[in-house]
Protein backbone atom coordinates (compact mmCIF):
# COMPACT_ATOMS: atom_id res chain seq x y z
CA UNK A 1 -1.54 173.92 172.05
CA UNK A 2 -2.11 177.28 173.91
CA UNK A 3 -5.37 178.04 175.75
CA UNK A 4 -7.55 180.41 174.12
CA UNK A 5 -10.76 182.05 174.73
CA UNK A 6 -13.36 184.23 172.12
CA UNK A 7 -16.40 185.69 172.41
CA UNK A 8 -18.60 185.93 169.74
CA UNK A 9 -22.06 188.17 169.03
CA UNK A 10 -24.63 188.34 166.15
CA UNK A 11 -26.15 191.69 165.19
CA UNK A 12 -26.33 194.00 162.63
CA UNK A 13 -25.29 197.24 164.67
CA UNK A 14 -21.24 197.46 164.60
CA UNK A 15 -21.40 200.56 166.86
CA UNK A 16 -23.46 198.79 169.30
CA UNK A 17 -20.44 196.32 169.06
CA UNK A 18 -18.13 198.48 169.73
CA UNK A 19 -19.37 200.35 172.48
CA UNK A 20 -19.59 196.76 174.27
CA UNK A 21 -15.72 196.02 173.46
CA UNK A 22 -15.39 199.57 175.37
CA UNK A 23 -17.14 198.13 178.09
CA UNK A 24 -15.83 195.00 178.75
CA UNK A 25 -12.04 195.80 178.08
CA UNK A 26 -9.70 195.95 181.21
CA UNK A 27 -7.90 199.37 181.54
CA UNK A 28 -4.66 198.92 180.22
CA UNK A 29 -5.52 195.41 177.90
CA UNK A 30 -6.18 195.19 174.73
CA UNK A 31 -9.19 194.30 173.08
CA UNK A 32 -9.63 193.03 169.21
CA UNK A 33 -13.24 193.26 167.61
CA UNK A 34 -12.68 191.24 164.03
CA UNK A 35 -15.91 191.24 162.11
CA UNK A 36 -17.56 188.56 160.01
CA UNK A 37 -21.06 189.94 159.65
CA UNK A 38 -23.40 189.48 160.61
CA UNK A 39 -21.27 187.78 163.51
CA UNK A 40 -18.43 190.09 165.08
CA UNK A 41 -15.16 188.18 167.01
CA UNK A 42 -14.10 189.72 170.60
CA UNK A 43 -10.84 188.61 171.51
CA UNK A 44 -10.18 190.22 174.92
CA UNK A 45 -6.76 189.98 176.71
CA UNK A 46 -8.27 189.43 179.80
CA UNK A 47 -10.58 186.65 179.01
CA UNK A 48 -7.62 185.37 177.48
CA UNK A 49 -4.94 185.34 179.98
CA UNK A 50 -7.39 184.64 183.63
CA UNK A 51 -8.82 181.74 182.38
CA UNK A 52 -11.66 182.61 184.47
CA UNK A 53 -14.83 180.93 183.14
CA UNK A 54 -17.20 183.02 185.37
CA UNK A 55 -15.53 186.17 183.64
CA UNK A 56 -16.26 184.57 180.22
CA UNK A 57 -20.44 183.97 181.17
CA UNK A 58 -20.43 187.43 182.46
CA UNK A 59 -19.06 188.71 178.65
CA UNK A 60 -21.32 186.77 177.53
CA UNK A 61 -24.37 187.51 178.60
CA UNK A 62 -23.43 191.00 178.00
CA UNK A 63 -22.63 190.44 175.09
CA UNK A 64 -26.28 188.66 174.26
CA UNK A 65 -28.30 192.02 174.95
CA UNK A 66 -27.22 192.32 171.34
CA UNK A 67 -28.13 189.54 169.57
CA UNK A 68 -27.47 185.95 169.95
CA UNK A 69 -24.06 185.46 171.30
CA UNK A 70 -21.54 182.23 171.56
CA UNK A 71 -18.63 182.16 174.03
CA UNK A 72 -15.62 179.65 173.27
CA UNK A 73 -12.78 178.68 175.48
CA UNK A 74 -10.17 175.84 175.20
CA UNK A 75 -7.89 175.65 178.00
CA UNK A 76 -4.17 173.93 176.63
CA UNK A 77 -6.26 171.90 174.19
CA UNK A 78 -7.95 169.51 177.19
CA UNK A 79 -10.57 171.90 178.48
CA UNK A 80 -13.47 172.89 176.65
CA UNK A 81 -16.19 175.37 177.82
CA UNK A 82 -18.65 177.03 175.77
CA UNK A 83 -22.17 178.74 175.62
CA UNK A 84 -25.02 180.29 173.82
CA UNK A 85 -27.05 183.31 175.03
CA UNK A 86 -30.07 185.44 173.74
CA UNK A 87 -31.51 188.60 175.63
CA UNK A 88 -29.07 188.94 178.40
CA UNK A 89 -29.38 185.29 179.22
CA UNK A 90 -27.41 182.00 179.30
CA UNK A 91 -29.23 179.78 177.40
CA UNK A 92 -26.87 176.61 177.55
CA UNK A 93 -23.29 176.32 178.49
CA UNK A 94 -21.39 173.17 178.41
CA UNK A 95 -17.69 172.64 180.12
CA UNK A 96 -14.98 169.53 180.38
CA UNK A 97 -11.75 169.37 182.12
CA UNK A 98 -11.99 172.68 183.44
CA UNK A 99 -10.78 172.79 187.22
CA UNK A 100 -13.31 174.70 189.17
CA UNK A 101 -16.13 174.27 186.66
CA UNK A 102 -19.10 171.52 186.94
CA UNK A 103 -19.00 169.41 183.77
CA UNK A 104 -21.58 168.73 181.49
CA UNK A 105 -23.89 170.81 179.65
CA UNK A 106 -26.44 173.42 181.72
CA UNK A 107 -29.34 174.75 179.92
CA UNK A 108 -31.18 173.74 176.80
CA UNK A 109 -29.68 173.72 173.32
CA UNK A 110 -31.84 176.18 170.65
CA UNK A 111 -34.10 174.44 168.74
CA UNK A 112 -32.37 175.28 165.45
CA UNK A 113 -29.04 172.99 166.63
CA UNK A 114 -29.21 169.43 166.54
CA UNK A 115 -28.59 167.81 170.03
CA UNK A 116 -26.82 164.86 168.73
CA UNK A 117 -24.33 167.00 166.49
CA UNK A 118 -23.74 168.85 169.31
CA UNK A 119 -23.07 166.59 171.80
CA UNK A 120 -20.68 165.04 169.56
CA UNK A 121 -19.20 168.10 168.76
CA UNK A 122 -18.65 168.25 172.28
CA UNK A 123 -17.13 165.17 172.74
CA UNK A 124 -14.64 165.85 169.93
CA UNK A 125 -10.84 166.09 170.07
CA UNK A 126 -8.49 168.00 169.85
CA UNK A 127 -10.89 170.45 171.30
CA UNK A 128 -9.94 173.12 169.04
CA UNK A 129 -11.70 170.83 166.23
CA UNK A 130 -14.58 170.46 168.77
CA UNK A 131 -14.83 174.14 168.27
CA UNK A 132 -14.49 174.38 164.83
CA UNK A 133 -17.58 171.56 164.56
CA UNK A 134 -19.61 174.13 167.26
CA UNK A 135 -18.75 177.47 165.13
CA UNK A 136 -19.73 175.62 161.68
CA UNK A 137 -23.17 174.68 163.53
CA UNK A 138 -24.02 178.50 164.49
CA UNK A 139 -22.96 179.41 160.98
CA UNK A 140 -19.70 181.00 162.26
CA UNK A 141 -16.65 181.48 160.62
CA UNK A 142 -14.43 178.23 162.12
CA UNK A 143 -11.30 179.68 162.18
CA UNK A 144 -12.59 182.99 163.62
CA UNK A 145 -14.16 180.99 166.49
CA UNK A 146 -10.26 178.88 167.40
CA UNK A 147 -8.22 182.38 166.84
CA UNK A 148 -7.27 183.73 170.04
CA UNK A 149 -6.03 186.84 171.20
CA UNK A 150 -2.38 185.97 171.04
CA UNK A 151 -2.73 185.54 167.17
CA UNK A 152 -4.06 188.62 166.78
CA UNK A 153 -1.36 189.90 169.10
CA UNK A 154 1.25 188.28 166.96
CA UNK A 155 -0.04 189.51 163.86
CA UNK A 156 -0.80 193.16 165.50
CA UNK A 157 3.23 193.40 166.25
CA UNK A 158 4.19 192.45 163.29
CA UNK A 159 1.66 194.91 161.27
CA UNK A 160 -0.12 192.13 159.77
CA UNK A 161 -3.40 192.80 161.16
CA UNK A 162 -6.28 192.63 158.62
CA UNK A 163 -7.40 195.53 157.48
CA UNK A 164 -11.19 195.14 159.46
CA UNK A 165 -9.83 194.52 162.86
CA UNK A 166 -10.26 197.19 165.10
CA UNK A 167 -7.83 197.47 168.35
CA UNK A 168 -9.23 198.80 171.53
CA UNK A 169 -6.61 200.02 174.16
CA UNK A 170 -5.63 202.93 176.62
CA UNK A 171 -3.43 205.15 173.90
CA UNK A 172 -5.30 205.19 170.79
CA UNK A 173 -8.50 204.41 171.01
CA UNK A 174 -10.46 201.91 168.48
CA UNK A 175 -7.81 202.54 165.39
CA UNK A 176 -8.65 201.22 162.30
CA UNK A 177 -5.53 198.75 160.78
CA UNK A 178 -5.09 199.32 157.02
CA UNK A 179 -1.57 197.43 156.84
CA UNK A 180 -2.73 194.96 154.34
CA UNK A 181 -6.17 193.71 153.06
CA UNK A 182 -7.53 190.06 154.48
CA UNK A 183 -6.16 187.36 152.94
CA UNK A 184 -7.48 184.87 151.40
CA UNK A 185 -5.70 181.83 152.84
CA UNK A 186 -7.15 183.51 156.47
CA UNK A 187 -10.28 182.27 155.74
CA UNK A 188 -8.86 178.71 153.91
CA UNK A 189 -10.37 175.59 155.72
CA UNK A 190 -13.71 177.20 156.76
């Protein structure tokens, strides 16, 4: 298993959204916003590839001046790090196996999640499923919270995006894919 790294934001205003992919996309990378509303999926190239958790609490906190917002990253399956933030602020983050990174959680867990669930959510393996548990709790979309930006990639190359993903990158701009409509077996298993 791959590492892979989302970020993930709850609001209702999609041009809000998209004016913070613009923001926090590197020149020359590509950024993918894939919306489940009222949540909305960044997968950025950047976050993907560093594997720089300090980069990912920075998105993330931007990211929170919308709405709530949830960061995921698994690093090759054995790492896990992930967080919540409101207003601008980390609320609670949580990391394991991640070199560089103090384990354990940080913060203090909303008080619409159950600590127990989510510490054994956390404790979970493969961590990908400890993700899926996380996403499920927040009311996400599981699979949207374990894709990564090489799927996306994948499916971008091969014209397969779904139709409501929008790419952000140097040449084009935010371009709306209208290749083929979202399957159904894309959102199987949530």
């Amino acid at each position: 298993m791959r590492s892979f790294t989302n970020l993930q934001v709850r609001t209702q205003d999609a041009d809000a959204v998209r004016a913070l992919a613009e923001e926090i996309r590197t020149p020359g990378l590509t950024l993918y916003l894939a919306p489940d509303p009222p949540w909305y999926g960044l997968y950025d190239e950047r976050l993907e590839a560093d594997e720089d958790v300090g980069r990912l609490w920075d998105a993330l906190e931007r990211a929170s001046r919308l709405g709530r917002a949830a960061a995921f990253a698994v690093y090759e399956d054995e790492g896990l790090c992930w967080g919540l933030a409101e207003d601008g602020r980390i609320r609670y983050r949580f990391c394991e196996g991640v070199e560089g990174e103090p384990g354990g959680a940080r913060g203090a867990l909303p008080p619409d999640l159950d600590a127990a669930a989510v510490a054994a959510a956390e404790r979970g393996a493969p961590k990908t499923a400890a993700v899926r548990a996380l996403a499920g709790m927040l009311n996400l979309f599981p699979d949207h919270a374990v894709i990564g930006f090489g799927d996306l990639l994948e499916l971008d190359e091969a014209s397969e995006l779904p139709e409501d993903v929008l790419i952000f990158e140097d040449d084009a701009g935010p371009e709306l894919m209208l290749e083929r409509p979202l399957l159904e077996e894309d959102h199987a298993g949530g």
